[in-house]
Protein backbone atom coordinates (compact mmCIF):
# COMPACT_ATOMS: atom_id res chain seq x y z
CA UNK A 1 92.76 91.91 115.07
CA UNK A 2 92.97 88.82 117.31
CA UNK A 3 94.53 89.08 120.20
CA UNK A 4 97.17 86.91 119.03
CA UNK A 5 99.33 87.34 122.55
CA UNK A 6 96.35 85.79 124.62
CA UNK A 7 95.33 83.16 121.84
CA UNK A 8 98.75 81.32 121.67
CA UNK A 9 99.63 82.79 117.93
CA UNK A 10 102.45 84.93 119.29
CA UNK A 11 105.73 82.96 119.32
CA UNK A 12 108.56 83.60 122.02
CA UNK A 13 110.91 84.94 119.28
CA UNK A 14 107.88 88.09 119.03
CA UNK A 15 108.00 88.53 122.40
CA UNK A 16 111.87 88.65 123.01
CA UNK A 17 112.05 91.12 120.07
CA UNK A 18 108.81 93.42 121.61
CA UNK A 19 111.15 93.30 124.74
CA UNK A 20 114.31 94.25 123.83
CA UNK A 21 113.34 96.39 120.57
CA UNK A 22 110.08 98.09 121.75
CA UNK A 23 109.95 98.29 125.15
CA UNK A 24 107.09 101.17 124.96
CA UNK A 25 105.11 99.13 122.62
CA UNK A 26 105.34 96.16 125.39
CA UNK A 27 104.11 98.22 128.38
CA UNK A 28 101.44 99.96 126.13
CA UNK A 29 100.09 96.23 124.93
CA UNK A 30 100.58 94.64 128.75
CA UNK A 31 98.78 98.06 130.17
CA UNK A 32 102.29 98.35 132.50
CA UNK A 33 101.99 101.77 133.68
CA UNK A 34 105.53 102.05 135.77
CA UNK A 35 107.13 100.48 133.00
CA UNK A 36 105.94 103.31 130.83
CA UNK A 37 106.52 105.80 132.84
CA UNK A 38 109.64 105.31 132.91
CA UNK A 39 109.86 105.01 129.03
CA UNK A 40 108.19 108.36 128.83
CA UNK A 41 110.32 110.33 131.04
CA UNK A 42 113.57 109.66 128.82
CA UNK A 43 111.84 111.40 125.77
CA UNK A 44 109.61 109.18 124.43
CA UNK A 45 109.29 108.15 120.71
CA UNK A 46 105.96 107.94 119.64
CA UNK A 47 105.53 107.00 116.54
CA UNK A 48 108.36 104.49 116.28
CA UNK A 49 106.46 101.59 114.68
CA UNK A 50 107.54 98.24 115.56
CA UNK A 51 108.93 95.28 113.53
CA UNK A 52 105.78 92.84 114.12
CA UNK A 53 102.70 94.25 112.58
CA UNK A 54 104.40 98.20 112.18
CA UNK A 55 102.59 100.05 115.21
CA UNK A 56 103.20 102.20 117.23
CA UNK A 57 102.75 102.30 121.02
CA UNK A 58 99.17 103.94 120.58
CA UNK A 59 98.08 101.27 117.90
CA UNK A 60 98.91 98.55 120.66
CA UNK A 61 97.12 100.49 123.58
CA UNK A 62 93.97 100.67 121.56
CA UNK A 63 94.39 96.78 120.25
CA UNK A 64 94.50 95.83 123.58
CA UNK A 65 92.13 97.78 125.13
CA UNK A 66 94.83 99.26 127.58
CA UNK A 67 92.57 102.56 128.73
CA UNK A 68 94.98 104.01 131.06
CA UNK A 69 97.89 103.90 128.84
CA UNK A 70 95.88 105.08 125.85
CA UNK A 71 94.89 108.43 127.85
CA UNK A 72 98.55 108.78 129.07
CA UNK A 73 99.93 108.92 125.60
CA UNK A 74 97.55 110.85 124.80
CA UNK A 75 97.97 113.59 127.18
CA UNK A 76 101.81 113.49 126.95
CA UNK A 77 101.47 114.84 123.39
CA UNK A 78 101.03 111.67 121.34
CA UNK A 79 98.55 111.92 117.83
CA UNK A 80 95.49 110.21 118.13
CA UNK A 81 95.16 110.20 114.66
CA UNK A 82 98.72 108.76 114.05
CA UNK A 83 98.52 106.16 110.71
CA UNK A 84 100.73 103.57 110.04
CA UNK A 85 103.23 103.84 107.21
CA UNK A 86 102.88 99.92 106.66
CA UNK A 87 98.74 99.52 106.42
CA UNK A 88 97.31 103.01 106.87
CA UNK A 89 95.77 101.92 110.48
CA UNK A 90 94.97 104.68 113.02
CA UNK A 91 94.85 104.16 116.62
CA UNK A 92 91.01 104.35 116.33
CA UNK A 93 90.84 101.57 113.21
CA UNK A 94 92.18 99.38 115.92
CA UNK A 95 90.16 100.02 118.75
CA UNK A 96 87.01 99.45 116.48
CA UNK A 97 88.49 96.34 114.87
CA UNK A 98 89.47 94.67 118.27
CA UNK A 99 85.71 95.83 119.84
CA UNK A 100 87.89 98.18 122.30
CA UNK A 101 84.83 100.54 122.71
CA UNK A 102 85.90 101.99 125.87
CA UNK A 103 88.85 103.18 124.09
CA UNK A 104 86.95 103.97 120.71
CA UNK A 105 84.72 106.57 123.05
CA UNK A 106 88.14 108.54 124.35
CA UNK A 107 89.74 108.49 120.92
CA UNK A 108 86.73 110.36 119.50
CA UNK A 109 86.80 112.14 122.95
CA UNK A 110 90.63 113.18 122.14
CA UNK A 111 89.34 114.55 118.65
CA UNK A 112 90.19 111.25 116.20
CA UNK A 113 88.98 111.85 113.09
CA UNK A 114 86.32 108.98 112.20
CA UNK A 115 86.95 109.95 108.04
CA UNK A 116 90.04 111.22 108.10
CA UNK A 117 90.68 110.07 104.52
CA UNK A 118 87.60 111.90 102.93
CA UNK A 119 88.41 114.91 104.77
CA UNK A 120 92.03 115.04 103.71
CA UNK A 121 91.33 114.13 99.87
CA UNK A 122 88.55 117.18 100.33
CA UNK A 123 91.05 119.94 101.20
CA UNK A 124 93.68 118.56 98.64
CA UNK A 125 91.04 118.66 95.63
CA UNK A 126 89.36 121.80 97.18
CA UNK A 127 92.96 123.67 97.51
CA UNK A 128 93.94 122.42 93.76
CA UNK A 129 96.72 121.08 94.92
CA UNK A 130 96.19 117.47 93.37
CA UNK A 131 94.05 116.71 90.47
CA UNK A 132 90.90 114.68 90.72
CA UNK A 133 92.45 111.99 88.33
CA UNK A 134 96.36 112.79 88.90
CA UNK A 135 98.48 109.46 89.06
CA UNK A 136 99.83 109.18 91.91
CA UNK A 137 101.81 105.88 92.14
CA UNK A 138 104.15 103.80 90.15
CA UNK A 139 101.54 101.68 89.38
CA UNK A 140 99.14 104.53 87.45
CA UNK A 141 96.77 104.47 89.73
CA UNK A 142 94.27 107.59 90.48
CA UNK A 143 92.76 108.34 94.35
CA UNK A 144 89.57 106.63 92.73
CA UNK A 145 91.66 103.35 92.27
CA UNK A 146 93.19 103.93 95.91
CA UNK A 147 89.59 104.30 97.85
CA UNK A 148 88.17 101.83 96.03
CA UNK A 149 90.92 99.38 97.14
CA UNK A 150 91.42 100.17 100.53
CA UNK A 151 87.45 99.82 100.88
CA UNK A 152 86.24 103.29 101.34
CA UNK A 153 82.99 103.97 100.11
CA UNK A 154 82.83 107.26 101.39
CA UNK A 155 85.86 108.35 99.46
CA UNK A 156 84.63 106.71 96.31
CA UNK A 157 81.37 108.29 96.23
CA UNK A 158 82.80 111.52 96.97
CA UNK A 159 85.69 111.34 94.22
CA UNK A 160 82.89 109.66 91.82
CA UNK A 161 80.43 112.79 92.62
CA UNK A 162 83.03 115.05 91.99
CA UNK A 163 84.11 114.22 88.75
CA UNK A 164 86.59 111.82 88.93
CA UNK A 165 87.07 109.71 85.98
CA UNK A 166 85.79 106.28 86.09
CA UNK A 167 87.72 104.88 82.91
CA UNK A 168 91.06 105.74 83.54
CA UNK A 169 93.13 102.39 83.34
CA UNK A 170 96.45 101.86 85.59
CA UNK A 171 99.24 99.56 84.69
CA UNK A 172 97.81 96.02 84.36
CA UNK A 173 95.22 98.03 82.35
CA UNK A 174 91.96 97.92 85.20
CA UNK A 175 89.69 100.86 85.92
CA UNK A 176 88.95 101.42 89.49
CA UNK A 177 85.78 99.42 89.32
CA UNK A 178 87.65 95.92 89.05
């Protein structure tokens, strides 16, 4: 993502709320180490994700390239592998998206997962704990029509090798391959 903070995008009303809302976020994006200190000491929330873009202080660290407070969180007890509720992002989707490769090399370092979604949709098909072709939204949509949405080849090929079925149609009546 562009650094929208440094390229004149962000607008004063953003920056008031970061302040007074997410004051952890803040220090993580501005790389203000005292500052989060001090928000770490009173029990920090980690995963609180914020109002703007719905990340948490670990997703703006990584955006931002803000090494020092990355490895902090890190060591305080904070999930490298942490995903958004809003777009699915992980702290290490952002440092690769934002060419952060300092902090790409210590996420994989700290044991970030590089495809976490394949490995999780493994064990849940493995364990039998979720069909290859169960619906799983309110739309009628299959895994297969989730990875091949959210652009994961890996996950596709896998599901597709393993059975999944290719014709099954969800509400607006599309397969997985439209």
């Amino acid at each position: 993502m562009e650094d929208e903070h440094e390229s004149g995008n962000w607008s004063p009303t953003s920056e008031d709320l970061l302040e007074s809302h997410y004051p952890l976020h803040r220090a993580c994006r501005d790389g203000d180490l005292d500052a989060m200190s001090l928000l770490l000491s009173n029990g920090p929330n980690f995963y609180q994700e914020d109002g703007l873009y719905g990340w948490t202080p670990i997703h703006w660290a990584a955006n931002f390239g803000k090494f020092t407070c990355l490895m902090r969180l890190i060591e305080q007890g904070c999930n490298c592998d942490y995903s958004t509720e809003r777009l699915n992002q992980t702290p290490l989707h952002m440092a690769a998206h934002s060419g952060k490769g300092h902090c790409l090399k210590w996420l994989l370092h700290s044991g970030a997962a590089i495809n976490r979604q394949l490995a999780c949709l493994r064990k849940l098909v493995i364990e039998r704990s979720v069909g290859l072709d169960t619906i799983t939204s309110k739309f009628s949509q299959t895994a297969l029509h989730f990875a091949a949405q959210s652009g994961q080849p890996h996950c596709v090929q896998w599901l597709v090798q393993s059975g999944a079925n290719l014709l099954i149609q969800d509400y607006m009546g599309e397969t997985a391959l439209h």
